[in-house]
C-alpha atoms as a PDB file:
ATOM      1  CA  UNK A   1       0.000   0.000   0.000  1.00  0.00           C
ATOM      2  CA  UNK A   2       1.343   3.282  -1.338  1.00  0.00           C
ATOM      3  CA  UNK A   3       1.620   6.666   1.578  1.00  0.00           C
ATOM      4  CA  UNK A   4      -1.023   8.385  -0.856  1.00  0.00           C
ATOM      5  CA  UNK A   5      -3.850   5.767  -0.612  1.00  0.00           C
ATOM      6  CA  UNK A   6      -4.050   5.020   2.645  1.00  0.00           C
ATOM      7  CA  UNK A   7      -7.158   2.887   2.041  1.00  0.00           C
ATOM      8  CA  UNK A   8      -7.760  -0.784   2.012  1.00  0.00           C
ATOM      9  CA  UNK A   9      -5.453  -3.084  -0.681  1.00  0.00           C
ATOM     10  CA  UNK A  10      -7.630  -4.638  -3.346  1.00  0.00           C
ATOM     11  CA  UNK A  11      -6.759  -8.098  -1.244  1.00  0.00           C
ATOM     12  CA  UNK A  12      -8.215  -6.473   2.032  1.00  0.00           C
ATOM     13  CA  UNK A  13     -11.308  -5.394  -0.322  1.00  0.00           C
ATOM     14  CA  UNK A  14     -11.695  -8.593  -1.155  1.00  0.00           C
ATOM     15  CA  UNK A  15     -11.642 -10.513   1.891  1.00  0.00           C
ATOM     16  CA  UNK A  16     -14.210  -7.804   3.624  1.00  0.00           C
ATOM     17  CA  UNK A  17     -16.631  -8.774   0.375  1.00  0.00           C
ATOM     18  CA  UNK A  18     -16.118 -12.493   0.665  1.00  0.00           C
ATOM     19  CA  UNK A  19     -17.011 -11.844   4.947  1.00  0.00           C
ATOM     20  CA  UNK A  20     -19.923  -9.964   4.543  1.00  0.00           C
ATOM     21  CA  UNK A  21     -21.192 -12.675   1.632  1.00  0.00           C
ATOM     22  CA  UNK A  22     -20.772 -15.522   4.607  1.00  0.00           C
ATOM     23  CA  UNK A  23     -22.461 -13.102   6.946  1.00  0.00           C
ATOM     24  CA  UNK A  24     -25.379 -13.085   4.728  1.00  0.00           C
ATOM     25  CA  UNK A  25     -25.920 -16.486   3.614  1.00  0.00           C
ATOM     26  CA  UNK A  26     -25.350 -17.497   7.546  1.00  0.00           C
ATOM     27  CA  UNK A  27     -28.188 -15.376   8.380  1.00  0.00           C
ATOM     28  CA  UNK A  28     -30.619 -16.369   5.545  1.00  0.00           C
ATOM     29  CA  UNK A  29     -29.859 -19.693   6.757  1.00  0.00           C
ATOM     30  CA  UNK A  30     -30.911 -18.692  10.343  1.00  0.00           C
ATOM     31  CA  UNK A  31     -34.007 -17.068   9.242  1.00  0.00           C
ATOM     32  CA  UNK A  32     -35.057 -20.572   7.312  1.00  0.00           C
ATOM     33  CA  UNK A  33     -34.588 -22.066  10.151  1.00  0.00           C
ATOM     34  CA  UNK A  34     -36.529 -20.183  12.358  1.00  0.00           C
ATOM     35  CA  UNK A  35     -38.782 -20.584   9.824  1.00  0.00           C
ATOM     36  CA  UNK A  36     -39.319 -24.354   9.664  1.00  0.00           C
ATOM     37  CA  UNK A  37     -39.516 -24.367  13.362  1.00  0.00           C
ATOM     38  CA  UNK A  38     -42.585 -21.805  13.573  1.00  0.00           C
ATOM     39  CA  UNK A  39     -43.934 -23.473  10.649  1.00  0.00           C
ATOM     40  CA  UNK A  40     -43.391 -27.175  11.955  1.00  0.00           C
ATOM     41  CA  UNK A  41     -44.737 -25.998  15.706  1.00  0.00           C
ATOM     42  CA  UNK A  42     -47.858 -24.702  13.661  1.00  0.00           C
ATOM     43  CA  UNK A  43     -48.574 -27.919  12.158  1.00  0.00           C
ATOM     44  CA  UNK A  44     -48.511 -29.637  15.676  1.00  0.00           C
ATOM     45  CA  UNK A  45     -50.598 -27.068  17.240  1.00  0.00           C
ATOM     46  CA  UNK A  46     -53.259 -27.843  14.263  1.00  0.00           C
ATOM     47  CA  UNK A  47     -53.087 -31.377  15.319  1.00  0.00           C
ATOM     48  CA  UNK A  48     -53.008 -31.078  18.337  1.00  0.00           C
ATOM     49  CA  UNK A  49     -56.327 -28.955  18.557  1.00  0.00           C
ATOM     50  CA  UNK A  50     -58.386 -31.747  16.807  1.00  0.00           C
END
């Protein structure tokens, strides 16, 4: 890195992009999964209830 950009290397750049694309999918995957469950307790609830 040069004394006139004191920014973040194209690597750095990179690796931040690549983090916040695992961030992501790990929370999508959270939110299916919290999903499911509500959706799977809903079913037993209907069940249950007849």
């Amino acid at each position: 890195m040069s004394e006139k950009n004191p920014g973040l290397s194209a690597e750095e750049k990179a690796a931040a992009k690549a983090r916040a694309a695992e961030l992501r999918a790990e929370a999508k995957r959270a939110k299916d999964a919290d999903k499911a469950a509500a959706e799977a307790q809903d079913n037993r609830d209907a069940i249950e209830s007849m």
